[in-house]
N, C-alpha and C. Protein backbone atom coordinates (compact mmCIF):
# COMPACT_ATOMS: atom_id res chain seq x y z
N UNK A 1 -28.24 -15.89 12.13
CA UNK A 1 -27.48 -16.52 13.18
C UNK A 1 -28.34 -16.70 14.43
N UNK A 2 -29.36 -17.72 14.71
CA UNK A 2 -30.35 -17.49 15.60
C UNK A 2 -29.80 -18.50 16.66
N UNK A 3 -28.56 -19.18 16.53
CA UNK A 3 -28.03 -20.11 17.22
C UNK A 3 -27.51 -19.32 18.70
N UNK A 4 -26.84 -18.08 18.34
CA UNK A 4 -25.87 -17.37 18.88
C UNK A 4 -26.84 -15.83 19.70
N UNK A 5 -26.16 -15.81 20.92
CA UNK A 5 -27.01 -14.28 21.93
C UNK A 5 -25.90 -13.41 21.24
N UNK A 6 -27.18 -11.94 20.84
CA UNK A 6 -27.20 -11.29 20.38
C UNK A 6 -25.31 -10.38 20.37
N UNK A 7 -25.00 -10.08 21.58
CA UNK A 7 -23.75 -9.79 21.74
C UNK A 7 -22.73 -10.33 20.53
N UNK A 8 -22.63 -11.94 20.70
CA UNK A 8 -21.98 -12.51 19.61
C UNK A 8 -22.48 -12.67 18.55
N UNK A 9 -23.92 -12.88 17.64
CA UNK A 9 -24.06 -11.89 16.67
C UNK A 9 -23.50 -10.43 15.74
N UNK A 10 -23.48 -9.83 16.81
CA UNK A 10 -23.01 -8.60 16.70
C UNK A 10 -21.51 -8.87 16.89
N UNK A 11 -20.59 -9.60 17.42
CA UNK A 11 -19.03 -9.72 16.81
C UNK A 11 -18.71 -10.32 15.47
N UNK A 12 -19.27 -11.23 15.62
CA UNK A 12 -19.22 -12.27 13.97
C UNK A 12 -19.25 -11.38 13.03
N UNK A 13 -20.76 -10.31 13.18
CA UNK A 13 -20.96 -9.59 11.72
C UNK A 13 -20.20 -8.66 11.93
N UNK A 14 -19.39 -7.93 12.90
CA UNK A 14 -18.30 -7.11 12.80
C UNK A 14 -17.19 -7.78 12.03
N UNK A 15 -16.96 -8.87 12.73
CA UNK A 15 -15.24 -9.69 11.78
C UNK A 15 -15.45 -9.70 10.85
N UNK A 16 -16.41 -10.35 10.44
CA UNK A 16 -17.54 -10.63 9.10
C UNK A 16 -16.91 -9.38 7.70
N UNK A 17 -17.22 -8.00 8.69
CA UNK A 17 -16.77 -7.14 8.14
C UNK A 17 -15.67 -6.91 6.79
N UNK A 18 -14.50 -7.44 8.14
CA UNK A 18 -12.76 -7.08 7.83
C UNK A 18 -13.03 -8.08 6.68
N UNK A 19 -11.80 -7.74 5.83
CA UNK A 19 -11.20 -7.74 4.52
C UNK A 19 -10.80 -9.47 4.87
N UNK A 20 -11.15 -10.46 4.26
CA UNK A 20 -10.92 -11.51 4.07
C UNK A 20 -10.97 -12.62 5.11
N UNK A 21 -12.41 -11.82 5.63
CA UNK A 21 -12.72 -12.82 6.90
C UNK A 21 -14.09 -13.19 6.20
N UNK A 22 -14.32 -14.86 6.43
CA UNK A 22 -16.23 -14.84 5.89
C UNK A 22 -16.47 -15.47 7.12
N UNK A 23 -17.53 -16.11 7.08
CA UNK A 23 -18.22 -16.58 8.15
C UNK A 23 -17.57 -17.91 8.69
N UNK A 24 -16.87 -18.46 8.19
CA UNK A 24 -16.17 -19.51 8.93
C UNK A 24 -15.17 -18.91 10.01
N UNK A 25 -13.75 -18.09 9.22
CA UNK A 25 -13.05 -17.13 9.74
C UNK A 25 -13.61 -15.99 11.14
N UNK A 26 -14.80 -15.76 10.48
CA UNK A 26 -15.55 -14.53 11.75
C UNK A 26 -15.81 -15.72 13.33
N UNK A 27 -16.13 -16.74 13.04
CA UNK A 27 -16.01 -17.79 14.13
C UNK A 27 -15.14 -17.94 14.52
N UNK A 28 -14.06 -18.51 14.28
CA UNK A 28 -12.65 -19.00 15.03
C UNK A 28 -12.65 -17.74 15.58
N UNK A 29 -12.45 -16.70 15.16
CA UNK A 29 -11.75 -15.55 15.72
C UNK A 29 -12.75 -14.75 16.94
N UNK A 30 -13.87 -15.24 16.29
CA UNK A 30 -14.76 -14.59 17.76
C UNK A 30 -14.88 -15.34 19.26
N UNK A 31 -14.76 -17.24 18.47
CA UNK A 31 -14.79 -17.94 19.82
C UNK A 31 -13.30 -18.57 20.22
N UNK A 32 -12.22 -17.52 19.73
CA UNK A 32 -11.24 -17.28 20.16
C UNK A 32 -10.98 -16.11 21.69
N UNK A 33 -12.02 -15.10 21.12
CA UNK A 33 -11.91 -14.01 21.57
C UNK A 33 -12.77 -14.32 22.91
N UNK A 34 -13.65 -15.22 23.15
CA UNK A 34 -14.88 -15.73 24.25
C UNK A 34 -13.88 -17.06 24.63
N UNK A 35 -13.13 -17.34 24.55
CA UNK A 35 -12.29 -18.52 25.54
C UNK A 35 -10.94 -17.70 25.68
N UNK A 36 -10.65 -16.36 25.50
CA UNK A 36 -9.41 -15.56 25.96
C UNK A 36 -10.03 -15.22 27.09
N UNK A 37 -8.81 -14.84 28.04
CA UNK A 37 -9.45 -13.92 29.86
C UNK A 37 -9.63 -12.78 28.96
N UNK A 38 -10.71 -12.04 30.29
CA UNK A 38 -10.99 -10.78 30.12
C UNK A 38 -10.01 -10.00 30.00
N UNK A 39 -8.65 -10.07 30.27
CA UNK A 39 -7.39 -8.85 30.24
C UNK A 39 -6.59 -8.93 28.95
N UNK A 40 -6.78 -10.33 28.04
CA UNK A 40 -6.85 -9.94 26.60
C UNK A 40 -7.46 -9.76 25.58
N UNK A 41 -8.86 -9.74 26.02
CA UNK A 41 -9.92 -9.40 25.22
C UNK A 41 -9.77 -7.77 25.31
N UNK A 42 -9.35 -7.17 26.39
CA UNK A 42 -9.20 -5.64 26.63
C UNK A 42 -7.89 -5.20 26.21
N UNK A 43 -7.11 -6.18 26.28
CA UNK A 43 -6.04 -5.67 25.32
C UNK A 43 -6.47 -5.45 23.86
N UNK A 44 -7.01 -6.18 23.44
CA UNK A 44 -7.05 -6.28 22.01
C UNK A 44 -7.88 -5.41 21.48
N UNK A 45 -9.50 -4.80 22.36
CA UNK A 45 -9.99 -3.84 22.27
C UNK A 45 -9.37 -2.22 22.68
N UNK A 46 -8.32 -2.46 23.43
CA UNK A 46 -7.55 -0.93 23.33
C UNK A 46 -6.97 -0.96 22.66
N UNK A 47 -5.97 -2.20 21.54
CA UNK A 47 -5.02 -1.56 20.57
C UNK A 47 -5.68 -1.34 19.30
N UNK A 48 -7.23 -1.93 19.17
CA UNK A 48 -8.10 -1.10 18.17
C UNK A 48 -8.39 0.00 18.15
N UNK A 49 -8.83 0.47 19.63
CA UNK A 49 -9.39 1.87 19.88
C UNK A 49 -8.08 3.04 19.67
N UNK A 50 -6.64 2.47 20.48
CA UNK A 50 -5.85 3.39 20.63
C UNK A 50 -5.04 3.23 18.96
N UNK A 51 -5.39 2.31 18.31
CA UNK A 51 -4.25 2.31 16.59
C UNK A 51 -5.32 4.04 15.79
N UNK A 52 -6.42 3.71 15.89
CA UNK A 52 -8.03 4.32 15.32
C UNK A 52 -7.75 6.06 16.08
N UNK A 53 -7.66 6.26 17.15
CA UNK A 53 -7.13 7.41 17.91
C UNK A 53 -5.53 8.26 17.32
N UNK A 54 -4.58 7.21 17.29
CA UNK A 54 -3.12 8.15 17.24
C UNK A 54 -3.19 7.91 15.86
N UNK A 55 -3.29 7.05 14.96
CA UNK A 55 -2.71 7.34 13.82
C UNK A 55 -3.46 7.83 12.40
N UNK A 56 -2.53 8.47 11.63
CA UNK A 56 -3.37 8.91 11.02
C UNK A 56 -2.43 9.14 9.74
N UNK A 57 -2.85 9.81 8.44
CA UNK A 57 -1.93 9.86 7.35
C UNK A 57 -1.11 10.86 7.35
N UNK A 58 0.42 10.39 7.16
CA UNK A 58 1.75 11.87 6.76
C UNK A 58 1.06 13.04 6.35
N UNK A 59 1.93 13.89 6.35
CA UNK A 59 1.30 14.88 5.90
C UNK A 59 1.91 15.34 4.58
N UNK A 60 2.98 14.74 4.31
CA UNK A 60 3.61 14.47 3.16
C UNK A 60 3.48 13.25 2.49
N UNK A 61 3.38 12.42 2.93
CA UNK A 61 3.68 11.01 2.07
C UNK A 61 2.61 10.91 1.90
N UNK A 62 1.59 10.50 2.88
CA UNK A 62 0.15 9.80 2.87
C UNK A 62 0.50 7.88 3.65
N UNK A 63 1.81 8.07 3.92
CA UNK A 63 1.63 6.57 4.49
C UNK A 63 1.38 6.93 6.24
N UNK A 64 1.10 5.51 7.02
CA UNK A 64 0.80 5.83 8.14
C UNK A 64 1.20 6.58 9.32
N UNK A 65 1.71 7.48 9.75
CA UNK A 65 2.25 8.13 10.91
C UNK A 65 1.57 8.28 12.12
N UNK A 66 2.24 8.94 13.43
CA UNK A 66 1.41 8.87 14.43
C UNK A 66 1.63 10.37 14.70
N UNK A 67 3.09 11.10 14.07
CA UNK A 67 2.97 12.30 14.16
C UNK A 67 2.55 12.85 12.91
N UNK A 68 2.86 13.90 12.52
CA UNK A 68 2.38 15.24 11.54
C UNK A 68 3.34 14.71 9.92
N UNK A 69 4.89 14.09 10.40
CA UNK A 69 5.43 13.19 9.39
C UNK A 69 5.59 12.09 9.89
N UNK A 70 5.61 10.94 9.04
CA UNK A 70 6.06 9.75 9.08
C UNK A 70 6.94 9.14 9.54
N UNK A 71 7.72 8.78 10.16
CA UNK A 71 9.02 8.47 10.45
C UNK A 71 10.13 8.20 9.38
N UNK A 72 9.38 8.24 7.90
CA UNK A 72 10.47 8.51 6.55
C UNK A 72 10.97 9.35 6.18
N UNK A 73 9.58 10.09 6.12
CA UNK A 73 9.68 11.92 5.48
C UNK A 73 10.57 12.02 7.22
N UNK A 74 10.74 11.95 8.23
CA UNK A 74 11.13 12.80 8.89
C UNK A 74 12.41 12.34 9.67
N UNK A 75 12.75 11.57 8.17
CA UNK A 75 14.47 10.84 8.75
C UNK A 75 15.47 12.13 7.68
N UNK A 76 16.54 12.48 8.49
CA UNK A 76 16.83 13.60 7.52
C UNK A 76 18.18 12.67 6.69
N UNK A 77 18.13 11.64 7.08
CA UNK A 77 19.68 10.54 6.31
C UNK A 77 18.60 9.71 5.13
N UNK A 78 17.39 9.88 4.80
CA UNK A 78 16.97 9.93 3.23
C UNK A 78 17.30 10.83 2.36
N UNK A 79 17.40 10.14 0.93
CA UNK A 79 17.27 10.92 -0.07
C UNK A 79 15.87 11.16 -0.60
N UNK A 80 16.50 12.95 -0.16
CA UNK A 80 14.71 13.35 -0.55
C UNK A 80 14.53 13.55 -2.09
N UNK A 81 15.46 13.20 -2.99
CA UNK A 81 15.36 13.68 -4.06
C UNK A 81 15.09 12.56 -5.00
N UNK A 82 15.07 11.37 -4.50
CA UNK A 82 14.10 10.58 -4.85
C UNK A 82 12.72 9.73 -4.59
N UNK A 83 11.47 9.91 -5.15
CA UNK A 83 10.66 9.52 -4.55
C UNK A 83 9.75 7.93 -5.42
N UNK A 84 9.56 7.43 -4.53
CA UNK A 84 8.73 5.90 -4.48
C UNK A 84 7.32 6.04 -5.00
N UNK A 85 6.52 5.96 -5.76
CA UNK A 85 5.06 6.02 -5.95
C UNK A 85 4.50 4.56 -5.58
N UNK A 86 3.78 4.68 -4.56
CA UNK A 86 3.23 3.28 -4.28
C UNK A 86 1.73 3.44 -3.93
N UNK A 87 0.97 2.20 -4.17
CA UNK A 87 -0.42 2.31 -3.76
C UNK A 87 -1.34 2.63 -2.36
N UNK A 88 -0.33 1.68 -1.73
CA UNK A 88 -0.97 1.32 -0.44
C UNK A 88 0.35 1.86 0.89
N UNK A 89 0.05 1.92 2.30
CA UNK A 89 1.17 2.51 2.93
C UNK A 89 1.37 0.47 3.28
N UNK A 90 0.82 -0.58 2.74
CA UNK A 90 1.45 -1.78 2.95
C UNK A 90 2.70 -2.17 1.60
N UNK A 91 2.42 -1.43 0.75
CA UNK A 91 3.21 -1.32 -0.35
C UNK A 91 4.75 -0.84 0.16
N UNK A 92 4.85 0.10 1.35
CA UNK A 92 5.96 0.87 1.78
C UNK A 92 6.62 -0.16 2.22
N UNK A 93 5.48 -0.57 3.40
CA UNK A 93 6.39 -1.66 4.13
C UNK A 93 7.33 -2.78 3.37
N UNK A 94 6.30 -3.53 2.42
CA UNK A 94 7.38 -4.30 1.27
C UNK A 94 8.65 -3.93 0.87
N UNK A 95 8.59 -2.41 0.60
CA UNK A 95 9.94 -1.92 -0.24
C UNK A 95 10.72 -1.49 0.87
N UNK A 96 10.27 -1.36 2.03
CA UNK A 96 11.18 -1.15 3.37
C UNK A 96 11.81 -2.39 3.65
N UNK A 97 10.94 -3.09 3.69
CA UNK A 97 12.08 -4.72 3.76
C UNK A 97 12.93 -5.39 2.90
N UNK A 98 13.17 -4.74 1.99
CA UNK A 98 14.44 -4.86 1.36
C UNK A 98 15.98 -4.48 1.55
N UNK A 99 15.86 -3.02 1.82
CA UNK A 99 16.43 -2.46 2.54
C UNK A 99 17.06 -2.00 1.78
N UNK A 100 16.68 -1.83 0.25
CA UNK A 100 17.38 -1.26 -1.06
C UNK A 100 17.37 0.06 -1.20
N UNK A 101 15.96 1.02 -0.64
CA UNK A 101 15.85 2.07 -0.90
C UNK A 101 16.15 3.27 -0.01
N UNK A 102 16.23 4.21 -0.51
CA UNK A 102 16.97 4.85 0.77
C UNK A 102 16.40 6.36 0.56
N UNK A 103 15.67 6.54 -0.28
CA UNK A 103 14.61 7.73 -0.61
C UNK A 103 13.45 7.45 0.03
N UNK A 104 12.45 8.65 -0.40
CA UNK A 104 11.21 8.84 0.62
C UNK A 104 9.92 8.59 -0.23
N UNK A 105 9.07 8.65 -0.16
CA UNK A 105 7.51 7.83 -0.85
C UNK A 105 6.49 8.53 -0.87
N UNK A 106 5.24 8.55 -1.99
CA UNK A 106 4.16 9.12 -1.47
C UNK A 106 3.02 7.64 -2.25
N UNK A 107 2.53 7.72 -1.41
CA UNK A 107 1.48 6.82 -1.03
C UNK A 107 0.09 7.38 -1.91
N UNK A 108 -0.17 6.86 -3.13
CA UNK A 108 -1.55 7.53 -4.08
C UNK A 108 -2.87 7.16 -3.25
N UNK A 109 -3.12 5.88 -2.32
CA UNK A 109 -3.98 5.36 -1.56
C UNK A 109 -5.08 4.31 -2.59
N UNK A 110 -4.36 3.71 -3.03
CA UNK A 110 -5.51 3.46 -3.98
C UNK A 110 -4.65 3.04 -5.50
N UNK A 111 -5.60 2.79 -6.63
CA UNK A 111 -5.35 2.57 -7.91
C UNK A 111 -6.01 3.12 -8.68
N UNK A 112 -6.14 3.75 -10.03
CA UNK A 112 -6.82 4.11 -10.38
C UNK A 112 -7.87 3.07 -11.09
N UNK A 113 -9.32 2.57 -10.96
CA UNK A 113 -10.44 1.52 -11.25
C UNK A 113 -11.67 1.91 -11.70
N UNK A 114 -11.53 2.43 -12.96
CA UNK A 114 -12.74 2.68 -13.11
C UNK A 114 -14.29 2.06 -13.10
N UNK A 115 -14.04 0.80 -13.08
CA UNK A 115 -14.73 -0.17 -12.72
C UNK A 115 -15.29 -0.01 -11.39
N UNK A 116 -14.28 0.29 -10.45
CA UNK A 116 -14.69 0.61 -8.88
C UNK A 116 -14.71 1.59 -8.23
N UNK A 117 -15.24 2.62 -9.48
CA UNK A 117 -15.59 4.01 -9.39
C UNK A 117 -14.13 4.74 -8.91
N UNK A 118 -13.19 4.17 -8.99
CA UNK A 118 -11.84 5.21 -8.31
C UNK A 118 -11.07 6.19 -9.86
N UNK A 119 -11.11 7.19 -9.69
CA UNK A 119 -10.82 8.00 -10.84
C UNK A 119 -9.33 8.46 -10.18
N UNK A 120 -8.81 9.29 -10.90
CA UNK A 120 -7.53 10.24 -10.23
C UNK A 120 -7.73 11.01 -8.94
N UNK A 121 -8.98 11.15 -8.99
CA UNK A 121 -9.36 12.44 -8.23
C UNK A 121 -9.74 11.99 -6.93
N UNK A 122 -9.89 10.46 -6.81
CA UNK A 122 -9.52 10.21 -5.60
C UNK A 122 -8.81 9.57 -4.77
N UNK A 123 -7.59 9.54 -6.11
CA UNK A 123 -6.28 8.95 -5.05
C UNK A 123 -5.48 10.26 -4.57
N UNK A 124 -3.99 10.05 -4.55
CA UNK A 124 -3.44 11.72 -3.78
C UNK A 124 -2.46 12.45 -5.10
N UNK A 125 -2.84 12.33 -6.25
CA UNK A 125 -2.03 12.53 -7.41
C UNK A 125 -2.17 13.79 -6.97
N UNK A 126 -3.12 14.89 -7.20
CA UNK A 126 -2.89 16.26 -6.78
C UNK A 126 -1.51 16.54 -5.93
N UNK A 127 -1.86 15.48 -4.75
CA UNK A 127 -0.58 16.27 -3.76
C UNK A 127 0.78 15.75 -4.30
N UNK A 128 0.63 14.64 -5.15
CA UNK A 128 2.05 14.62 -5.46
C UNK A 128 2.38 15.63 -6.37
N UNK A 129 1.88 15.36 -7.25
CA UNK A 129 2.23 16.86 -8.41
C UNK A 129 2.66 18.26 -7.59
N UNK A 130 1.79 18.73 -6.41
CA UNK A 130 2.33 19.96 -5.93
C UNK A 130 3.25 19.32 -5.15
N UNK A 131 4.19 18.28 -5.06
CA UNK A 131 5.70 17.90 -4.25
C UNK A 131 6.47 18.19 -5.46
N UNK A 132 6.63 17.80 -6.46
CA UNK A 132 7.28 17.88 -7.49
C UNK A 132 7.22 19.56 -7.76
N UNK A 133 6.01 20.09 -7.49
CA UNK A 133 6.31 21.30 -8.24
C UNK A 133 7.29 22.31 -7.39
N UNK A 134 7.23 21.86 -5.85
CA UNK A 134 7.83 22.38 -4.60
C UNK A 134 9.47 22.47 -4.90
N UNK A 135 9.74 21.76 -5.73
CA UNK A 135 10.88 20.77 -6.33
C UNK A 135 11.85 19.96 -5.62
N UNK A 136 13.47 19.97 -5.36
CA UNK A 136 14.00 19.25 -4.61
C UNK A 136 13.86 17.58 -5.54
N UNK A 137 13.21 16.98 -5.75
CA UNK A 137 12.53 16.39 -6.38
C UNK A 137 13.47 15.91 -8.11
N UNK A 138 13.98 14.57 -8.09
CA UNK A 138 14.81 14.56 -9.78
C UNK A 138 14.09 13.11 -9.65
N UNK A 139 13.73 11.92 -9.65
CA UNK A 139 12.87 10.93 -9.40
C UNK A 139 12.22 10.37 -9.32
N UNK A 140 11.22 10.18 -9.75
CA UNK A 140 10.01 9.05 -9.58
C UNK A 140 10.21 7.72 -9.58
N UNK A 141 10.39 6.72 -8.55
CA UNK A 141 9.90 5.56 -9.09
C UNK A 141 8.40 4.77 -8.53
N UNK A 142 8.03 4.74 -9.87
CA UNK A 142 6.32 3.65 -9.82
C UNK A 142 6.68 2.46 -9.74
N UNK A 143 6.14 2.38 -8.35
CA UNK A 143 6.03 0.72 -7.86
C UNK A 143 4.54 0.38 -7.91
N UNK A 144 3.57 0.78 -8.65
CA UNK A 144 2.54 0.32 -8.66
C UNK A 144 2.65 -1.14 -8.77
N UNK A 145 1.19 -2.02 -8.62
CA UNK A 145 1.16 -3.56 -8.84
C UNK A 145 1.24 -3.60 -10.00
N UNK A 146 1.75 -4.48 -11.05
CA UNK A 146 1.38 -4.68 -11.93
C UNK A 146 0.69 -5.83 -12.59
N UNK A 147 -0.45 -4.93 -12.27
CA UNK A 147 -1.90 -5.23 -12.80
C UNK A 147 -2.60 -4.46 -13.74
N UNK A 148 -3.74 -4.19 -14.55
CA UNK A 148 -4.27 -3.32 -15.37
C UNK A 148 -4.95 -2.00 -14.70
N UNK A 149 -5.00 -2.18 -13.16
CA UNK A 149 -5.18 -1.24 -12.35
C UNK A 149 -3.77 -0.52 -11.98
N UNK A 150 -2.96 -1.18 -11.88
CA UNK A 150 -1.68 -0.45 -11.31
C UNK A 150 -0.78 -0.45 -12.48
N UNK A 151 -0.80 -0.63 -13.79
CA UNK A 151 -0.50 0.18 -15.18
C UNK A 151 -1.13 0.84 -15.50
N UNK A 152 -1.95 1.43 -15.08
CA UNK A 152 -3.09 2.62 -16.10
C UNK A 152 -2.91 4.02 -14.75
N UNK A 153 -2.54 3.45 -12.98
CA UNK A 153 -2.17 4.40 -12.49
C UNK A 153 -0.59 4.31 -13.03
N UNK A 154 0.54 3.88 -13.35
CA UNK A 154 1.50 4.18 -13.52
C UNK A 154 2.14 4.86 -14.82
N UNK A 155 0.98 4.95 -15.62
CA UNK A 155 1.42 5.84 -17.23
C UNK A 155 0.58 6.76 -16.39
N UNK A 156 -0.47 7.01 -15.92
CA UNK A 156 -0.74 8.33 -15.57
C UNK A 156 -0.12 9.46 -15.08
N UNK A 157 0.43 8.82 -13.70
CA UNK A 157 0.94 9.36 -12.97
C UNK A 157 2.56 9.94 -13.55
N UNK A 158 2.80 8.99 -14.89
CA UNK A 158 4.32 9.60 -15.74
C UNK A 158 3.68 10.99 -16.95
N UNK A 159 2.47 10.59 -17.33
CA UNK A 159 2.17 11.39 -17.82
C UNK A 159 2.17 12.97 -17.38
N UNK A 160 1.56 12.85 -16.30
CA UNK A 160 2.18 14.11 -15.53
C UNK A 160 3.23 14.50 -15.07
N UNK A 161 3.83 13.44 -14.03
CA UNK A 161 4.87 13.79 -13.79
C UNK A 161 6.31 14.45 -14.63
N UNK A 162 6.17 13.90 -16.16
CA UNK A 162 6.90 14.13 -17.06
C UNK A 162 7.34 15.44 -17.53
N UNK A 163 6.12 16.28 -17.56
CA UNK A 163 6.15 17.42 -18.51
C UNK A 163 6.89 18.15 -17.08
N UNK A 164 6.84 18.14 -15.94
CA UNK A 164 7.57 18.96 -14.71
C UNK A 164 8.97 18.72 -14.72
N UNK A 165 9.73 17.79 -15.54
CA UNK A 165 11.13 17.65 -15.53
C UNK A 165 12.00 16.90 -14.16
N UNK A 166 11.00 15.76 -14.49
CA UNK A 166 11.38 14.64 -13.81
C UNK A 166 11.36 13.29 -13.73
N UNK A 167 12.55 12.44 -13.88
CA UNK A 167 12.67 11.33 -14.60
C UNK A 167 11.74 10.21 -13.60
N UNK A 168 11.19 9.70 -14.45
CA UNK A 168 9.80 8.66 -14.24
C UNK A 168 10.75 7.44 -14.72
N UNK A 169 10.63 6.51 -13.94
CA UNK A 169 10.88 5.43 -13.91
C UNK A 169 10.02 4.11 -13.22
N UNK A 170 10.20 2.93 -13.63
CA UNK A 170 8.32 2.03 -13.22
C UNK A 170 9.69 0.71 -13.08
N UNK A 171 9.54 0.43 -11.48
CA UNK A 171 9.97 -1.24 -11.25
C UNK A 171 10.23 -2.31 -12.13
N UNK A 172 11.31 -2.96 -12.28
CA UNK A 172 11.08 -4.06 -13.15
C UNK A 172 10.03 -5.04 -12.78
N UNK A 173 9.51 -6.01 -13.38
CA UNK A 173 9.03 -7.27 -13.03
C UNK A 173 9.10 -8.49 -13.81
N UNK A 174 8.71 -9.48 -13.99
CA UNK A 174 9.09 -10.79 -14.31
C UNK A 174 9.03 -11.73 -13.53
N UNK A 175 10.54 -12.76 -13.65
CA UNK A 175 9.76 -13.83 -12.98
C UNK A 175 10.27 -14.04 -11.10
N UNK A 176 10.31 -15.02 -10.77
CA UNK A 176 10.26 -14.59 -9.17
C UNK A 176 11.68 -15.48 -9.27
N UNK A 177 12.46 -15.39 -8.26
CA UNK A 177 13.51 -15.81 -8.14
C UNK A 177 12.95 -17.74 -7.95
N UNK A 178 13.44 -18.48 -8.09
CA UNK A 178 13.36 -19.92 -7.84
C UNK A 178 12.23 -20.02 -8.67
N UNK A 179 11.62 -19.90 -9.66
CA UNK A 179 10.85 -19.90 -10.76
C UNK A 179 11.21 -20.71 -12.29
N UNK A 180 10.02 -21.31 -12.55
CA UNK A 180 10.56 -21.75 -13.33
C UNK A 180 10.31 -21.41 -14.90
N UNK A 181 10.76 -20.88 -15.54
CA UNK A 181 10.83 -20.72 -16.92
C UNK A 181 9.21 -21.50 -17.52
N UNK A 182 9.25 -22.22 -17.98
CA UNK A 182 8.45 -23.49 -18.23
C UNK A 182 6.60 -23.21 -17.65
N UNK A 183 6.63 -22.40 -16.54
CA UNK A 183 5.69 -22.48 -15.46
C UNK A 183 5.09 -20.52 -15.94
N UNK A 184 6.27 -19.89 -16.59
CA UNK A 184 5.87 -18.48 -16.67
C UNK A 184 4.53 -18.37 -17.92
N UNK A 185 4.05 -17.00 -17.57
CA UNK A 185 3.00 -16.65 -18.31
C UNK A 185 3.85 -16.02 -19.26
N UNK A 186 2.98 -15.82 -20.93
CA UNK A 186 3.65 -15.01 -21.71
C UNK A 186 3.88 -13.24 -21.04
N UNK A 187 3.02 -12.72 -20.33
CA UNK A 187 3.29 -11.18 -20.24
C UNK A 187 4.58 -11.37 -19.05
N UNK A 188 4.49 -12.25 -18.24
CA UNK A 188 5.66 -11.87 -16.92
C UNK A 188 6.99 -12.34 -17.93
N UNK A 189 7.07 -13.34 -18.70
CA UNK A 189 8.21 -13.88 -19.55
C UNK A 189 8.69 -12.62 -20.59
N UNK A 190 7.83 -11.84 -21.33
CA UNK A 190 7.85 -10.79 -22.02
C UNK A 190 8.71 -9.49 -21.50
N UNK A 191 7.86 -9.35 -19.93
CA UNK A 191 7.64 -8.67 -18.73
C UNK A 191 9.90 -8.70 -17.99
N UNK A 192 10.16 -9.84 -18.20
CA UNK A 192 11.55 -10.50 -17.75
C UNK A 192 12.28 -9.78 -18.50
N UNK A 193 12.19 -10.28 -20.01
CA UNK A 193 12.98 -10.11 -21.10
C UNK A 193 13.14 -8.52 -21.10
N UNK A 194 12.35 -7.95 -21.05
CA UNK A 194 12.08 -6.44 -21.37
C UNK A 194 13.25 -5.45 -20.08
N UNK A 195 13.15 -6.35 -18.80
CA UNK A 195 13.43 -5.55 -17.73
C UNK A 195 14.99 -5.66 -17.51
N UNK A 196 15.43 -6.80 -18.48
CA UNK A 196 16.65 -7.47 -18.32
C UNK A 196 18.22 -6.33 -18.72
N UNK A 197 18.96 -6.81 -17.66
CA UNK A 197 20.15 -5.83 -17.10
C UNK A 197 21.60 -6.84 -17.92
N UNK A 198 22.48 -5.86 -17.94
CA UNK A 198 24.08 -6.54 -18.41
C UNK A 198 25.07 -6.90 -16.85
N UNK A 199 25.48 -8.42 -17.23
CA UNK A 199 25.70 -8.92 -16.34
C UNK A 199 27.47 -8.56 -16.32
């Protein structure tokens, strides 16, 4: 980048960085950030510094909190006796906007990929297993993705969970509402049929 003084260099290949920014993207957003006033360029650099400072992972769930629990784990009008298995703490948010669930979650951080070096051992399966063993606990549901990464964590995670005496259960999936038949793949059509309820 020999076009650009060094300063902005050094932002580009920061944006550059983040998750689904390339070099077109790292532009707009940097010579966004150089035609903003100085009092929102400093905004935007304190709600990086101050998100990076307060928050940090539950101490139960593993999704994001700013205290010691989450604001889930530490609603006492959940049911704690059922729990959510999800990948990501953006996974929570999804199933929070439904507004279907009314139990509490633990967050694995991850999938299991062996491909991308991620084994069990470094998502949070340990700590779930010692929640279950704590007990309170009759529930599982795996909301993993379903993908070949987020089916290979979701028989795992039943595999264990099972033998502790607690019912494992895995999201339906299929096809999307306003979908068309015609347009489906054989596994989500398979995927439908399989998940299908009495009307």
């Amino acid at each position: 980048m020999p076009f650009y003084a060094a300063p902005i260099v050094r932002l580009l290949e920061e944006l550059e960085r983040l998750p689904g920014i390339g070099p077109k993207s790292a532009q707009r957003l940097a010579f966004h950030i150089l035609r903003a006033d100085e009092q929102s360029a400093g905004r935007l650099a304190d709600a990086i510094v101050d998100v990076k400072r307060s928050i940090h992972f539950c101490a139960q769930c593993f999704n994001f909190a700013e205290d010691d629990l989450c604001e889930i784990c530490s609603d006492s009008k959940r049911d704690a006796s059922i729990v959510c298995v999800v990948e990501e703490p953006r996974d929570v948010v999804a199933i929070e906007r439904t507004g279907e669930f009314r139990g509490l979650y633990h967050v694995l951080q991850g999938a299991i990929s062996p491909i991308d070096g991620i084994g069990p051992e470094q998502l949070r399966v340990r700590e779930l297993v010692d929640r279950i063993g704590k007990g309170g606990i009759d529930e599982l549901i795996v909301a993993t993705d379903p993908n070949v990464e987020g089916e290979t964590t979701a028989l795992y995670v039943a595999r264990l969970a099972k033998p502790l005496g607690v019912r494992v259960t895995r999201i339906a999936s299929g096809l999307p509402v306003g979908g068309d038949l015609e347009y489906a793949d054989e596994v989500t059509l398979g995927r439908a049929l399989e998940a299908r309820r009495e009307m």
